[in-house]
C-alpha atoms as a PDB file:
ATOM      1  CA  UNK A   1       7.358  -4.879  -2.443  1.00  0.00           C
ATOM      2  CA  UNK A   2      10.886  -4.834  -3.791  1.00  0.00           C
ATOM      3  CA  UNK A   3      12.600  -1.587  -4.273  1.00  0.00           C
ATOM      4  CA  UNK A   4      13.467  -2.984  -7.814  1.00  0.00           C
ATOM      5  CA  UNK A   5      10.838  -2.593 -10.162  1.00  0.00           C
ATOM      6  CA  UNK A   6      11.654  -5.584 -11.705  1.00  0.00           C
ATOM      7  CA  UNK A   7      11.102  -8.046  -9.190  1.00  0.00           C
ATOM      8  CA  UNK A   8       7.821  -7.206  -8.388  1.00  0.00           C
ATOM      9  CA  UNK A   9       5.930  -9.169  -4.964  1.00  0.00           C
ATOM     10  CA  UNK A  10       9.345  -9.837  -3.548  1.00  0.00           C
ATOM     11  CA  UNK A  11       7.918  -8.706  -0.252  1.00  0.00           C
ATOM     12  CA  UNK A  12       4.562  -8.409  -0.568  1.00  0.00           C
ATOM     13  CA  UNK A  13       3.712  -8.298   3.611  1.00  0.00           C
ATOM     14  CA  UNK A  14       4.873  -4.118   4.022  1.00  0.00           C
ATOM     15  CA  UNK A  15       4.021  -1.166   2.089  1.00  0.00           C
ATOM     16  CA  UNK A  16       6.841   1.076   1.404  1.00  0.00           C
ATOM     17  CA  UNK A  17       6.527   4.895   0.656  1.00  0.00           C
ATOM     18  CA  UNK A  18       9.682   5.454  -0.387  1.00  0.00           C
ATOM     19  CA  UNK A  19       9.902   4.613  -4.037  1.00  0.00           C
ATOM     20  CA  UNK A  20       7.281   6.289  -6.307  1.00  0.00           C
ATOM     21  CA  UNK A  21       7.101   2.476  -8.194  1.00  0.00           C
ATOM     22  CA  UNK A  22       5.710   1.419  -5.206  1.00  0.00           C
ATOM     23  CA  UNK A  23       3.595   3.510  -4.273  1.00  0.00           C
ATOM     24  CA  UNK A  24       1.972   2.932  -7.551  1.00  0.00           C
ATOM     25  CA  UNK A  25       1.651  -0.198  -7.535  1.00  0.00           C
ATOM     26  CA  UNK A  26      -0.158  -0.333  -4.331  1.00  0.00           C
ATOM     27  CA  UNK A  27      -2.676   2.629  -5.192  1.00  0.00           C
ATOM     28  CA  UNK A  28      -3.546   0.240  -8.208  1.00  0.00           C
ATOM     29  CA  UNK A  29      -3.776  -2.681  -6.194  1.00  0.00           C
ATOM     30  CA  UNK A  30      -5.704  -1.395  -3.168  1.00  0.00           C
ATOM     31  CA  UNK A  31      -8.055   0.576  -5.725  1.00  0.00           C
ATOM     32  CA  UNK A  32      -7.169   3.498  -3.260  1.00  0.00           C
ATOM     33  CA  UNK A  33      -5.453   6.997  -3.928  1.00  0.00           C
ATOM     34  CA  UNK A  34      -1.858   8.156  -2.526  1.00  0.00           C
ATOM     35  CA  UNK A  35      -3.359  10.218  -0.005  1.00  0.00           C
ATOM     36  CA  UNK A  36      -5.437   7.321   1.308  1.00  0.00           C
ATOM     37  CA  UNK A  37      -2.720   4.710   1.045  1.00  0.00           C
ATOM     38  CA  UNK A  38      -0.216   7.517   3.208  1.00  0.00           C
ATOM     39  CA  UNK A  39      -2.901   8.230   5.637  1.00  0.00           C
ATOM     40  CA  UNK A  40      -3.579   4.435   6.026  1.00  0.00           C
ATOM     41  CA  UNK A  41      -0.414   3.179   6.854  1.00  0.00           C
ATOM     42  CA  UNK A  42      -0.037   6.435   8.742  1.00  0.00           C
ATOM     43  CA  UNK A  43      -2.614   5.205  11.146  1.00  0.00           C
ATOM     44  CA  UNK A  44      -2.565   1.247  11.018  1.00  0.00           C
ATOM     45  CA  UNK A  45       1.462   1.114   9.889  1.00  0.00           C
ATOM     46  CA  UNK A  46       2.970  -0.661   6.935  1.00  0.00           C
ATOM     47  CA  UNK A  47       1.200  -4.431   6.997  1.00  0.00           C
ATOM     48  CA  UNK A  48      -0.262  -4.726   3.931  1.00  0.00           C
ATOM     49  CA  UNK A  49      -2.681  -7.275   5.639  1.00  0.00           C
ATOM     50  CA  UNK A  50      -3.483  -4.351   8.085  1.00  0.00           C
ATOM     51  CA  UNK A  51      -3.532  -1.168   5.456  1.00  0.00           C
ATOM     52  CA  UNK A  52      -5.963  -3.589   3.421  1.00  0.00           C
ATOM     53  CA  UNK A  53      -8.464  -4.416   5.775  1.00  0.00           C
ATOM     54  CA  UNK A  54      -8.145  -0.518   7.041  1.00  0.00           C
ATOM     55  CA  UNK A  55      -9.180   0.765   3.461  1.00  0.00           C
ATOM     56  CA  UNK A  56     -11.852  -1.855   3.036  1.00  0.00           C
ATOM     57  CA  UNK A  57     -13.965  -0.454   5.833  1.00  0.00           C
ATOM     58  CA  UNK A  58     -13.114   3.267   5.004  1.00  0.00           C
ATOM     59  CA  UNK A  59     -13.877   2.370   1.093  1.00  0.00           C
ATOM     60  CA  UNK A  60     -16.958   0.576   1.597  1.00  0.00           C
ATOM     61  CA  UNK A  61     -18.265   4.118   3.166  1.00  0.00           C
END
């Protein structure tokens, strides 16, 4: 994502954990909490591709 909140999908490839806007966003998008999203890109990095198909086998749990 963009670190402007009004130019949202910009870069829609990496998660960022920076900007609280963001972080939203992708909580609400991935249907996953913070602490999920954080521990996901903790362990698979910042691909959204990678953090999505990471959560969908934890999720589906």
């Amino acid at each position: 994502m963009t670190d402007d909140p009004r130019k949202p999908g910009l870069d829609r490839k990496l998660i960022s954990l920076t900007e609280p806007h963001e972080v939203r966003s992708w909580t609400e998008n991935l249907g996953c909490s913070e602490t999920q999203l954080r521990d996901a890109v903790k362990e698979v990095g910042n691909s959204a591709e990678a953090v999505r198909a990471h959560l969908a086998g934890k999720l589906k749990r």
